[in-house]
C-alpha atoms as a PDB file:
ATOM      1  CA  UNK A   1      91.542  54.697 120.431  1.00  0.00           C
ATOM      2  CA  UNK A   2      94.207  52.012 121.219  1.00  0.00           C
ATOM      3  CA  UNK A   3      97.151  51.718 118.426  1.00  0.00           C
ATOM      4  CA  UNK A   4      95.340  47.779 117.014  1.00  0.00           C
ATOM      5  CA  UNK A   5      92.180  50.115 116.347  1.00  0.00           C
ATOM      6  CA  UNK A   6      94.382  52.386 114.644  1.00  0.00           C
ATOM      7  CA  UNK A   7      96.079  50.184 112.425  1.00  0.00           C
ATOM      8  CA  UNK A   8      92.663  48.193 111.348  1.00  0.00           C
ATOM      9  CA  UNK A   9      91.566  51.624 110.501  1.00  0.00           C
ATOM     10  CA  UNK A  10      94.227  52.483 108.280  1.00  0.00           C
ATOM     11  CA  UNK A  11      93.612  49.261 106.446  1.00  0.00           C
ATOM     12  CA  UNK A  12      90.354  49.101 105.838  1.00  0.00           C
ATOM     13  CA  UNK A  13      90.997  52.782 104.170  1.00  0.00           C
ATOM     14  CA  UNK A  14      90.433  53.461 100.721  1.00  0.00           C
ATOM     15  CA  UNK A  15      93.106  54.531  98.246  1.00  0.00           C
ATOM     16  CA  UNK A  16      91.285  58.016  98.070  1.00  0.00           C
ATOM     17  CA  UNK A  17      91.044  58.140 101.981  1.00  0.00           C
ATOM     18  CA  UNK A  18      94.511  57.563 102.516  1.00  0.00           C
ATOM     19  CA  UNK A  19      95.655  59.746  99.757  1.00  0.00           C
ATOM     20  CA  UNK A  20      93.793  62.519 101.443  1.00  0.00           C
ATOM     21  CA  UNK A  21      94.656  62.200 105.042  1.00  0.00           C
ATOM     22  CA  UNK A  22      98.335  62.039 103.636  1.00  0.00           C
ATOM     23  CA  UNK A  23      97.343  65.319 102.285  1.00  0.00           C
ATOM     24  CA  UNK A  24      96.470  66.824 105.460  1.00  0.00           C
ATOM     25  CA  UNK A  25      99.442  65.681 107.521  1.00  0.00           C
ATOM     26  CA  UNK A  26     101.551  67.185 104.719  1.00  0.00           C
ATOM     27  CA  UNK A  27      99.602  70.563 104.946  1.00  0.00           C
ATOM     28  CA  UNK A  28     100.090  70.240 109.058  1.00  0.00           C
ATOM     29  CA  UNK A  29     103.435  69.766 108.404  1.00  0.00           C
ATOM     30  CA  UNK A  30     104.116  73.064 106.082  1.00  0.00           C
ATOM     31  CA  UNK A  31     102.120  74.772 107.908  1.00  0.00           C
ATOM     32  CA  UNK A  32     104.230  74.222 111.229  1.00  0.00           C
ATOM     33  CA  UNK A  33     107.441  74.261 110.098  1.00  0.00           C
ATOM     34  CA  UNK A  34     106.591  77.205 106.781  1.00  0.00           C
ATOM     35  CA  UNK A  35     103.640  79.233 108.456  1.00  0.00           C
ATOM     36  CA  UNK A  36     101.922  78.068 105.154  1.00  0.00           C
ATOM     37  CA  UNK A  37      98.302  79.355 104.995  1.00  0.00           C
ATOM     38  CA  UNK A  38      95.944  76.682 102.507  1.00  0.00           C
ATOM     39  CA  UNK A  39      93.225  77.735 100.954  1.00  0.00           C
ATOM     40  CA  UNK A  40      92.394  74.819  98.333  1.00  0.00           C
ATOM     41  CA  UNK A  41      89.041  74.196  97.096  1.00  0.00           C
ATOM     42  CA  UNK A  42      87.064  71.649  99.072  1.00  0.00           C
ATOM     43  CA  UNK A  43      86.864  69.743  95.532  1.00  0.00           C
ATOM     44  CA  UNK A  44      89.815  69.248  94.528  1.00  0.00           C
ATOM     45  CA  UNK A  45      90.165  65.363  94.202  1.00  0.00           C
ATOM     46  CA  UNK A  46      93.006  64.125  96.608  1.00  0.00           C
ATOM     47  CA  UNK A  47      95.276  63.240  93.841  1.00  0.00           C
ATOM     48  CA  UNK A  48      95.342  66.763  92.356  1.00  0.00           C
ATOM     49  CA  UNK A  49      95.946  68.232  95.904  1.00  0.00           C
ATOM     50  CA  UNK A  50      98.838  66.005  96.404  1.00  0.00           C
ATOM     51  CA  UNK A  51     100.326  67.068  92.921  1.00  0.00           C
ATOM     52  CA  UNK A  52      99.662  70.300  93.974  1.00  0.00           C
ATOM     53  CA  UNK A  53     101.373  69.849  97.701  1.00  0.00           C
ATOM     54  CA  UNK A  54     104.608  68.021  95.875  1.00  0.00           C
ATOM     55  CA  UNK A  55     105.010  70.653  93.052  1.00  0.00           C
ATOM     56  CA  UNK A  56     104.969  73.374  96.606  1.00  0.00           C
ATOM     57  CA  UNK A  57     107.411  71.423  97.837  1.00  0.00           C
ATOM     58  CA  UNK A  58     109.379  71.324  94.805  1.00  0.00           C
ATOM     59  CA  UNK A  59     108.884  75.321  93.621  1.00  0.00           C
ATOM     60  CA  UNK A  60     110.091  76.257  97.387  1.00  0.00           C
ATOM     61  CA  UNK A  61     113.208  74.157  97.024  1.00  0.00           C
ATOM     62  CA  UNK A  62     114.123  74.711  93.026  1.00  0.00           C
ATOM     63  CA  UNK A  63     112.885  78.625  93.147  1.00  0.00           C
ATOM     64  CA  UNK A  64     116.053  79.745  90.703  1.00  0.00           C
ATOM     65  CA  UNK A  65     115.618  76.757  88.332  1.00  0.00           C
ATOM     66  CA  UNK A  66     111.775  77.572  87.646  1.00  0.00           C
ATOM     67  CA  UNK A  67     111.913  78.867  84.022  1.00  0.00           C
ATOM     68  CA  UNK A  68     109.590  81.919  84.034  1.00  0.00           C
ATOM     69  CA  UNK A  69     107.857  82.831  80.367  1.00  0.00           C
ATOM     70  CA  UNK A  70     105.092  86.096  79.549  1.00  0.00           C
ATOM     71  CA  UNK A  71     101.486  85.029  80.031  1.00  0.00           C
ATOM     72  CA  UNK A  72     101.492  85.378  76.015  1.00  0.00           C
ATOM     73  CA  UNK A  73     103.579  82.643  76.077  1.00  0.00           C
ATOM     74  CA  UNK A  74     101.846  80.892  78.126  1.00  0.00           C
ATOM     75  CA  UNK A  75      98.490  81.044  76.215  1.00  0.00           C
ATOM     76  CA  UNK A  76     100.069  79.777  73.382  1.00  0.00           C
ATOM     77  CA  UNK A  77     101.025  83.578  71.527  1.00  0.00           C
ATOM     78  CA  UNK A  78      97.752  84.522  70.427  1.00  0.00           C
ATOM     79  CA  UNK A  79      96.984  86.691  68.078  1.00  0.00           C
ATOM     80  CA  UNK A  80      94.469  89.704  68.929  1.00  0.00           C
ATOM     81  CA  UNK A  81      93.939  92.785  66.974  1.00  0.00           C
ATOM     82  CA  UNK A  82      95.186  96.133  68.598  1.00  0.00           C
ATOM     83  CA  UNK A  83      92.344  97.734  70.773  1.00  0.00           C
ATOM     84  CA  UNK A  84      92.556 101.030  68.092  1.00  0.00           C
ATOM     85  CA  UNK A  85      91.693  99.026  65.164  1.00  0.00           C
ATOM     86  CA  UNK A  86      88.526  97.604  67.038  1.00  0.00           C
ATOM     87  CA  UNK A  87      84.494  98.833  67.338  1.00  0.00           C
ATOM     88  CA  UNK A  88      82.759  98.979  70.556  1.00  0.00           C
ATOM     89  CA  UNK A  89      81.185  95.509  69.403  1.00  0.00           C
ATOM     90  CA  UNK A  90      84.640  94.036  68.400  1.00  0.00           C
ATOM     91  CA  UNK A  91      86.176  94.677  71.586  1.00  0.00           C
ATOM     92  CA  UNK A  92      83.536  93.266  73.636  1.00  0.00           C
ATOM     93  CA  UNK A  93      84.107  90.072  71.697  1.00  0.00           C
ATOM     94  CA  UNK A  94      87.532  90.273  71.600  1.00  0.00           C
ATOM     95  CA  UNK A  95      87.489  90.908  75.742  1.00  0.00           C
ATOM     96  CA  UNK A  96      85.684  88.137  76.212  1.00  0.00           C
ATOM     97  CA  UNK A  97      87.467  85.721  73.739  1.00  0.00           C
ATOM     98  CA  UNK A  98      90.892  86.483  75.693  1.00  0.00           C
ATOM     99  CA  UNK A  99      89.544  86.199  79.245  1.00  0.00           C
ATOM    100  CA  UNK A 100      88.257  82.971  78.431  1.00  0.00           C
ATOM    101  CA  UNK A 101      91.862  81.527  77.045  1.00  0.00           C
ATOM    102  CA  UNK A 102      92.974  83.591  80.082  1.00  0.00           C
ATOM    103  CA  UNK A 103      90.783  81.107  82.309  1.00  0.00           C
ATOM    104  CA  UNK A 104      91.302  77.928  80.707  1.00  0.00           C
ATOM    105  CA  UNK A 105      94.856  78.207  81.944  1.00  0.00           C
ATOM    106  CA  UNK A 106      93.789  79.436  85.375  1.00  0.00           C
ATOM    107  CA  UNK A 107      94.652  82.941  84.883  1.00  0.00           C
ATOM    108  CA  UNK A 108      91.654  85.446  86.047  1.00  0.00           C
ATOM    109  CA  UNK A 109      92.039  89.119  86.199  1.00  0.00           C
ATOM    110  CA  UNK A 110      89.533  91.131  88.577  1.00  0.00           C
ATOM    111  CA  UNK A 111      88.545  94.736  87.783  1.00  0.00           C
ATOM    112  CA  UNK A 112      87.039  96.420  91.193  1.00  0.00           C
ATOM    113  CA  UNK A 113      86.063  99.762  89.574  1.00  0.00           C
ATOM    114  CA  UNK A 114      84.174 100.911  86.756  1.00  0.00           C
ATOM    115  CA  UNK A 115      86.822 100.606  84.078  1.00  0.00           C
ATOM    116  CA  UNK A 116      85.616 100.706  80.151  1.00  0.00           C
ATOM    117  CA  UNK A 117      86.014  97.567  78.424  1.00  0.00           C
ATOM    118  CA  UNK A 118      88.726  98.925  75.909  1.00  0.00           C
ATOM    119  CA  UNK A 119      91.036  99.366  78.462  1.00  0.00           C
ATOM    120  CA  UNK A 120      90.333  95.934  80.342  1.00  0.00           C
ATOM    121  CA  UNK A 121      91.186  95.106  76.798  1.00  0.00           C
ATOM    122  CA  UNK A 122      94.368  97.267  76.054  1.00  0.00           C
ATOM    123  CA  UNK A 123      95.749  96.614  79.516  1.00  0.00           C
ATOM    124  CA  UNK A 124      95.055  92.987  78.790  1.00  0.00           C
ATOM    125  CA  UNK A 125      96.508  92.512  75.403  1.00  0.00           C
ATOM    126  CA  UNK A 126      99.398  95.512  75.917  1.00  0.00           C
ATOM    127  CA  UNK A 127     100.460  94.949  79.636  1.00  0.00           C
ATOM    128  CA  UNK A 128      99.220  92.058  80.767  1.00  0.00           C
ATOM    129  CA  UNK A 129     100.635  89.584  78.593  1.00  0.00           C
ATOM    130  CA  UNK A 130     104.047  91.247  78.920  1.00  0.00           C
ATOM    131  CA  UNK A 131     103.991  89.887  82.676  1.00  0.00           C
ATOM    132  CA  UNK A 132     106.203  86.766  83.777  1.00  0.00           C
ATOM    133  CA  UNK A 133     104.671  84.052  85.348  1.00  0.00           C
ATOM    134  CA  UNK A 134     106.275  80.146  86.474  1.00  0.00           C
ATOM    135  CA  UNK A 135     105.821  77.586  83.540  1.00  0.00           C
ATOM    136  CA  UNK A 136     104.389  75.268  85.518  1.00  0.00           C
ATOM    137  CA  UNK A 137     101.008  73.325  84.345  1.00  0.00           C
ATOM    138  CA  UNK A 138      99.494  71.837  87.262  1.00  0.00           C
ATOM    139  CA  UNK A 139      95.516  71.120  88.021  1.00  0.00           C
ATOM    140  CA  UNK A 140      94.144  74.070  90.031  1.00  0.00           C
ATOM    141  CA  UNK A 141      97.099  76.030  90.092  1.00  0.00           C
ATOM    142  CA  UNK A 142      95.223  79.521  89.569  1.00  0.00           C
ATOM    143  CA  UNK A 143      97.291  83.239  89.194  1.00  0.00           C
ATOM    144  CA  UNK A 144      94.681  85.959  90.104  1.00  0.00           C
ATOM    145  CA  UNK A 145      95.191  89.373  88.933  1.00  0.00           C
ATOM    146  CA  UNK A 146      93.445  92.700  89.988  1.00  0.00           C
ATOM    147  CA  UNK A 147      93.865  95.922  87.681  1.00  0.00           C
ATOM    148  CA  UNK A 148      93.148  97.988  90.448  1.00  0.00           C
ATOM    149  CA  UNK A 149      97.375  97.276  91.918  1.00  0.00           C
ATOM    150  CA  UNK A 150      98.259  98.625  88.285  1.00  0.00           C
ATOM    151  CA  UNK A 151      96.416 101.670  88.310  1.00  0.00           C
ATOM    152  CA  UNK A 152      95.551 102.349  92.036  1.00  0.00           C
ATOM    153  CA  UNK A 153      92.310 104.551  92.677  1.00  0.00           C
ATOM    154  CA  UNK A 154      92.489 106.643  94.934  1.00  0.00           C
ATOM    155  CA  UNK A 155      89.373 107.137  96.356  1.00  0.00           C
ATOM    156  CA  UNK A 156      88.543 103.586  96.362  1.00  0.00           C
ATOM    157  CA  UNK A 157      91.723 103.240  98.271  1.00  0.00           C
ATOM    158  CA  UNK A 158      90.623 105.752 100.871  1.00  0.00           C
ATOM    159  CA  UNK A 159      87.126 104.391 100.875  1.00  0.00           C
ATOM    160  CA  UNK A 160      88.282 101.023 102.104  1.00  0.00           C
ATOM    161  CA  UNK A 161      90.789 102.365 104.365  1.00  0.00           C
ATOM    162  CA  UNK A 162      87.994 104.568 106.502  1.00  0.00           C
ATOM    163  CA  UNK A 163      85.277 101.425 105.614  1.00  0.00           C
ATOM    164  CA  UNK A 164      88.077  99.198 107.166  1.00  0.00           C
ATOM    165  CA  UNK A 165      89.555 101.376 110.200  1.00  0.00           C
ATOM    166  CA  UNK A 166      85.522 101.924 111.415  1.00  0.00           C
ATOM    167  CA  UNK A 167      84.740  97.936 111.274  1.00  0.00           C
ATOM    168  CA  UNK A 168      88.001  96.807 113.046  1.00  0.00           C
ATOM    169  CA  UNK A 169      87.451  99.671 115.778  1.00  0.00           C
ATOM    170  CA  UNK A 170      84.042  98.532 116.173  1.00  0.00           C
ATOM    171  CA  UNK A 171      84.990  94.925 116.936  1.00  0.00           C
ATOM    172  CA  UNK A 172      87.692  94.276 119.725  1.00  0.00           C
ATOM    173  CA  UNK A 173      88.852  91.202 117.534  1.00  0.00           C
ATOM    174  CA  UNK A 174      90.407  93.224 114.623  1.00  0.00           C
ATOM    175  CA  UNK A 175      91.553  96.144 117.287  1.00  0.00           C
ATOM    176  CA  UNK A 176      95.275  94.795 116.392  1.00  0.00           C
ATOM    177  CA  UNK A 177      94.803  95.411 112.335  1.00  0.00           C
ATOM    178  CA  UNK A 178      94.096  99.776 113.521  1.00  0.00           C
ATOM    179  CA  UNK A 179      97.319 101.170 113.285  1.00  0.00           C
ATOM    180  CA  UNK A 180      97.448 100.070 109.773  1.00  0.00           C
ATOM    181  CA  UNK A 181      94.920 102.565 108.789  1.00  0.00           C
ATOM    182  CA  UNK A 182      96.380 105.592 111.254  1.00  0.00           C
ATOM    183  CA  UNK A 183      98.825 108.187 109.957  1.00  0.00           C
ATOM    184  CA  UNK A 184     102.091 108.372 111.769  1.00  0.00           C
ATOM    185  CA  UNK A 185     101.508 112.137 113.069  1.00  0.00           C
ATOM    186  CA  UNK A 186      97.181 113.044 113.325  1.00  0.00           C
ATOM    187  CA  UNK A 187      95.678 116.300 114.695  1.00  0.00           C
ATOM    188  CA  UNK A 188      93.201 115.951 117.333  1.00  0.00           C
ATOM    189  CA  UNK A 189      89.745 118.320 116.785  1.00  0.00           C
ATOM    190  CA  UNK A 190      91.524 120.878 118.639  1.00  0.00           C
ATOM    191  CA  UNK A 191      93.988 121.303 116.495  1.00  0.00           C
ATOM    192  CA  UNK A 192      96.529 119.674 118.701  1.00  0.00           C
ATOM    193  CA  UNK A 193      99.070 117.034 116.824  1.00  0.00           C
ATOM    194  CA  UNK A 194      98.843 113.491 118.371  1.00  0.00           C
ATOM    195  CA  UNK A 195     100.970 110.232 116.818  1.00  0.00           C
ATOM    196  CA  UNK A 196      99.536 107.471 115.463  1.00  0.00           C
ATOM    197  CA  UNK A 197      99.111 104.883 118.611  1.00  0.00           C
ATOM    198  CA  UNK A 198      98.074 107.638 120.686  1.00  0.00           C
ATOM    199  CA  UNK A 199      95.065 107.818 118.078  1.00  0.00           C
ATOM    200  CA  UNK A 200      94.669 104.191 118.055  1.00  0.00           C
ATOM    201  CA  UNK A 201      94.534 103.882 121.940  1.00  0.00           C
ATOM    202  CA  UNK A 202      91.547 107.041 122.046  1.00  0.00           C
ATOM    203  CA  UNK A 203      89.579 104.634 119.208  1.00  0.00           C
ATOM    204  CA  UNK A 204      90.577 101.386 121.696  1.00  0.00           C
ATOM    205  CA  UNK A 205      89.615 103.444 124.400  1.00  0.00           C
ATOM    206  CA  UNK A 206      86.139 104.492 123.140  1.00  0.00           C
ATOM    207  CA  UNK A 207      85.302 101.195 122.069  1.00  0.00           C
ATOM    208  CA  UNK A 208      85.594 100.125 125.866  1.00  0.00           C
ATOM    209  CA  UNK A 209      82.810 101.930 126.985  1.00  0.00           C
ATOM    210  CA  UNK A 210      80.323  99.651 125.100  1.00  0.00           C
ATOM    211  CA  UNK A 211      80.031  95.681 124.827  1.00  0.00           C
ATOM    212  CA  UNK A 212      79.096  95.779 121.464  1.00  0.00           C
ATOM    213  CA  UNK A 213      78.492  97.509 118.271  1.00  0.00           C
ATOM    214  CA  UNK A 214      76.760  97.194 115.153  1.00  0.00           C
ATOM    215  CA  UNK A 215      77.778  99.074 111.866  1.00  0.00           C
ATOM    216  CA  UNK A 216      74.543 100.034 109.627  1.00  0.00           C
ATOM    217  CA  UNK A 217      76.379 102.322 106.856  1.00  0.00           C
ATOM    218  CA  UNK A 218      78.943 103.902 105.639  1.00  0.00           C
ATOM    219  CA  UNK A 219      78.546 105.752 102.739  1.00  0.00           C
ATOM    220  CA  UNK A 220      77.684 108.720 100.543  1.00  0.00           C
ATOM    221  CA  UNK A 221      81.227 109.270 100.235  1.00  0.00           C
ATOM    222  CA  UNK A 222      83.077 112.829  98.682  1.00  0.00           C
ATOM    223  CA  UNK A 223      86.532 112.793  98.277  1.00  0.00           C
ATOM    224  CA  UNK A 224      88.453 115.528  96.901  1.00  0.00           C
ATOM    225  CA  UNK A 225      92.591 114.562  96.165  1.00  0.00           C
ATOM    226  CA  UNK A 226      94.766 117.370  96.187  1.00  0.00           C
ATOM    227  CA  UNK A 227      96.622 117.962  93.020  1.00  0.00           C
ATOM    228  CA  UNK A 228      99.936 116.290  94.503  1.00  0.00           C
ATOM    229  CA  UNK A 229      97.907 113.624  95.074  1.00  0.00           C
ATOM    230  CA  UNK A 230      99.542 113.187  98.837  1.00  0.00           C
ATOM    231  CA  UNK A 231      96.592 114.354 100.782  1.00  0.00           C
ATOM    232  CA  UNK A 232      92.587 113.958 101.076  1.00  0.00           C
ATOM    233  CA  UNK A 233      89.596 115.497 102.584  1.00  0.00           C
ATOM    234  CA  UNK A 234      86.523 113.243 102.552  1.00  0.00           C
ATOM    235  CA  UNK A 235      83.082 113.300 104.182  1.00  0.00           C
ATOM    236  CA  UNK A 236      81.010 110.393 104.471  1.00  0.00           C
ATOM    237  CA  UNK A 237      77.536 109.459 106.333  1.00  0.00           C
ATOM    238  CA  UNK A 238      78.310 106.883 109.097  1.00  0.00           C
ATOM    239  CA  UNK A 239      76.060 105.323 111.181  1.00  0.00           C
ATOM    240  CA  UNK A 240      76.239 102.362 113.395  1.00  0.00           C
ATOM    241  CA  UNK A 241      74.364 100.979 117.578  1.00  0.00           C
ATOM    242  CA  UNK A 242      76.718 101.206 120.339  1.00  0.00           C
ATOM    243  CA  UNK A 243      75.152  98.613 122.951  1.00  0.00           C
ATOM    244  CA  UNK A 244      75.800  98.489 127.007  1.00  0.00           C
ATOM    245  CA  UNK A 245      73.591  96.246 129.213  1.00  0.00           C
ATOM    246  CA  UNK A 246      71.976  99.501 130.332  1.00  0.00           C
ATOM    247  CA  UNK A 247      71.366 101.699 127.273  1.00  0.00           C
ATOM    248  CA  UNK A 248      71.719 101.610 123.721  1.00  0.00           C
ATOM    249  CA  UNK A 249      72.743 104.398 121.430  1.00  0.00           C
ATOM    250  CA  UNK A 250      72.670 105.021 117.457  1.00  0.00           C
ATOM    251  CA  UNK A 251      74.966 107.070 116.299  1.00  0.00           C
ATOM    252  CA  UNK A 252      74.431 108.813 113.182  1.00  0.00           C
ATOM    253  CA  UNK A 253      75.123 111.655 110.616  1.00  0.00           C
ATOM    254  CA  UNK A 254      77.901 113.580 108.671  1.00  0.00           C
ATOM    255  CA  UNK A 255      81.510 112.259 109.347  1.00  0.00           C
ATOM    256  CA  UNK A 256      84.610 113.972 108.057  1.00  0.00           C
ATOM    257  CA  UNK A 257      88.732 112.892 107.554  1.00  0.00           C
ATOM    258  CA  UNK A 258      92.125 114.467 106.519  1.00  0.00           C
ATOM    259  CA  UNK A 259      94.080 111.362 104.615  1.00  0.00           C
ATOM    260  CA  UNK A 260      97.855 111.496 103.895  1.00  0.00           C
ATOM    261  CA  UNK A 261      99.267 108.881 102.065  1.00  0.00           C
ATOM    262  CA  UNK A 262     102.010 107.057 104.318  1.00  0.00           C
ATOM    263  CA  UNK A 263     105.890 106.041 103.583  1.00  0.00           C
ATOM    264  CA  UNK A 264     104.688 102.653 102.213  1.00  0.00           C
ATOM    265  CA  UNK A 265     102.596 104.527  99.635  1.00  0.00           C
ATOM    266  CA  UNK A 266      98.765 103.859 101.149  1.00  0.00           C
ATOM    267  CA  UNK A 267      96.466 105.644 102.333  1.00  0.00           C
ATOM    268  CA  UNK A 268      96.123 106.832 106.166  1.00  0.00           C
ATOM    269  CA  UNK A 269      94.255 108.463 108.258  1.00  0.00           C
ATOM    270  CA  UNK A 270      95.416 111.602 109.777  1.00  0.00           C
ATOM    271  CA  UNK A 271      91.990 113.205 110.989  1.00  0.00           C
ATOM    272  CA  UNK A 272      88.675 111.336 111.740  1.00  0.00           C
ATOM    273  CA  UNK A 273      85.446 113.072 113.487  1.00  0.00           C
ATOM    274  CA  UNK A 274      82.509 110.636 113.327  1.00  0.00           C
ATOM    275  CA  UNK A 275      79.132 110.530 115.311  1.00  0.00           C
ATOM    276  CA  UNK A 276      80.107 109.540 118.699  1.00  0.00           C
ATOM    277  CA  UNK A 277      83.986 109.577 117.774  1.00  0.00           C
ATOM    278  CA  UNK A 278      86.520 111.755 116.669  1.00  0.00           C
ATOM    279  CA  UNK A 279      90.763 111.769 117.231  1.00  0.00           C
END
């Protein structure tokens, strides 16, 4: 397209049109120069994503002058009756009174596990309005909690992490994301002690002898946490197609691990014996 074509497109652009391409060569921009990741909602009218790209620009460069006030603050100090002092019924009411002032000011908290609604409730009311967030007001600005990085579980922690280390060694595109999951020091099924990337390379190197895969399940999982709470021995039923041009194999049955939780406090895998695989 020659540079005339250019400029008669530019003016026969709507407001909203150029608004929005503005938009994008300010995201290209912050995302060259800030390795800024967007993820903004498709609808978000243009004007509200430019707010939203100049108020970026702004927190990044006034950081220490952002005043920072509770989340009780910021819904206005309301009033809610201790959880103690509540029924069953009242606290269902209650719950659902305070996430919905919670969400009209874009706050959202996400439980994972089974968790009883008093405690959503206490935590809520007790903790969770005790936190700081930036007074800032600001169309689709949303903060997203999860309870689950207040009170870890531990076996839905080492549920993802085997769910997790199986898919990524199953697909050569994730291969990168393995050593994540591995313990620094394993134990091969010999009893032998092997480190961490040379476990990673024997998953690598298994994967190798197949063009694809195809996970079916993993589940049926029992996990017993020692008292320390440091170490793990879980069994699990796996089964997933391992496909060459020639054959094509299903792997299935029992699968067992030893996890250790790492320096950084998660979750790893020290010992892994699957159908078809073990380290």
């Amino acid at each position: 397209m020659s540079n005339h074509e250019d400029d008669e497109r530019l003016r026969n652009m709507s407001e909203e049109e150029r608004l929005r391409m503005e938009n994008e060569i300010e995201k290209l921009k912050r995302s060259a120069f800030d390795n800024a990741i967007f993820h903004l909602d498709e609808d978000l009218p243009p004007d509200a994503e430019s707010e939203w790209l100049e108020y970026l620009a702004h927190f990044e460069k006034n950081w220490e002058d952002i005043k920072r006030i509770s989340i009780e603050e910021k819904l206005g100090c309301p009033q809610f009756p201790p959880v103690e002092e509540l029924s069953a019924s009242e606290i269902a009411e209650n719950l659902d009174k305070v996430q919905r002032k919670m969400a009209d000011a874009g706050i959202f908290l996400t439980v994972i596990c089974e968790v009883p609604k008093a405690e959503i409730y206490r935590f809520i009311t007790e903790e969770l309005f005790q936190y700081e967030v930036e007074d800032v007001d600001i169309e689709g600005l949303q903060t997203h909690f999860i309870y689950e990085e207040f009170y870890p579980n531990d076996k839905l922690d080492i549920e993802q992490a085997l769910t997790d280390f199986i898919h990524e060694m199953l697909d050569e595109e994730f291969h990168s994301f393995l050593n994540t999951h591995v313990a620094k020091i394993c134990q091969s099924p010999n009893g032998e002690a092997l480190s961490g990337e040379e476990a990673t390379e024997k998953a690598i190197a298994f994967t190798q002898l197949y063009d694809w895969f195809e996970v079916k399940a993993i589940e049926k999982f029992h996990i017993n946490v020692n008292d320390t709470e440091t170490e793990a021995k879980v069994s699990f039923y796996c089964r997933y197609r391992a496909v060459t041009n020639q054959a094509e194999v299903l792997f299935e049955g029992e699968a067992t691990a030893k996890m250790v939780v790492g320096d950084l406090g998660y979750w790893n895998i020290a010992e892994l014996r699957m159908p078809g695989f073990c380290f």
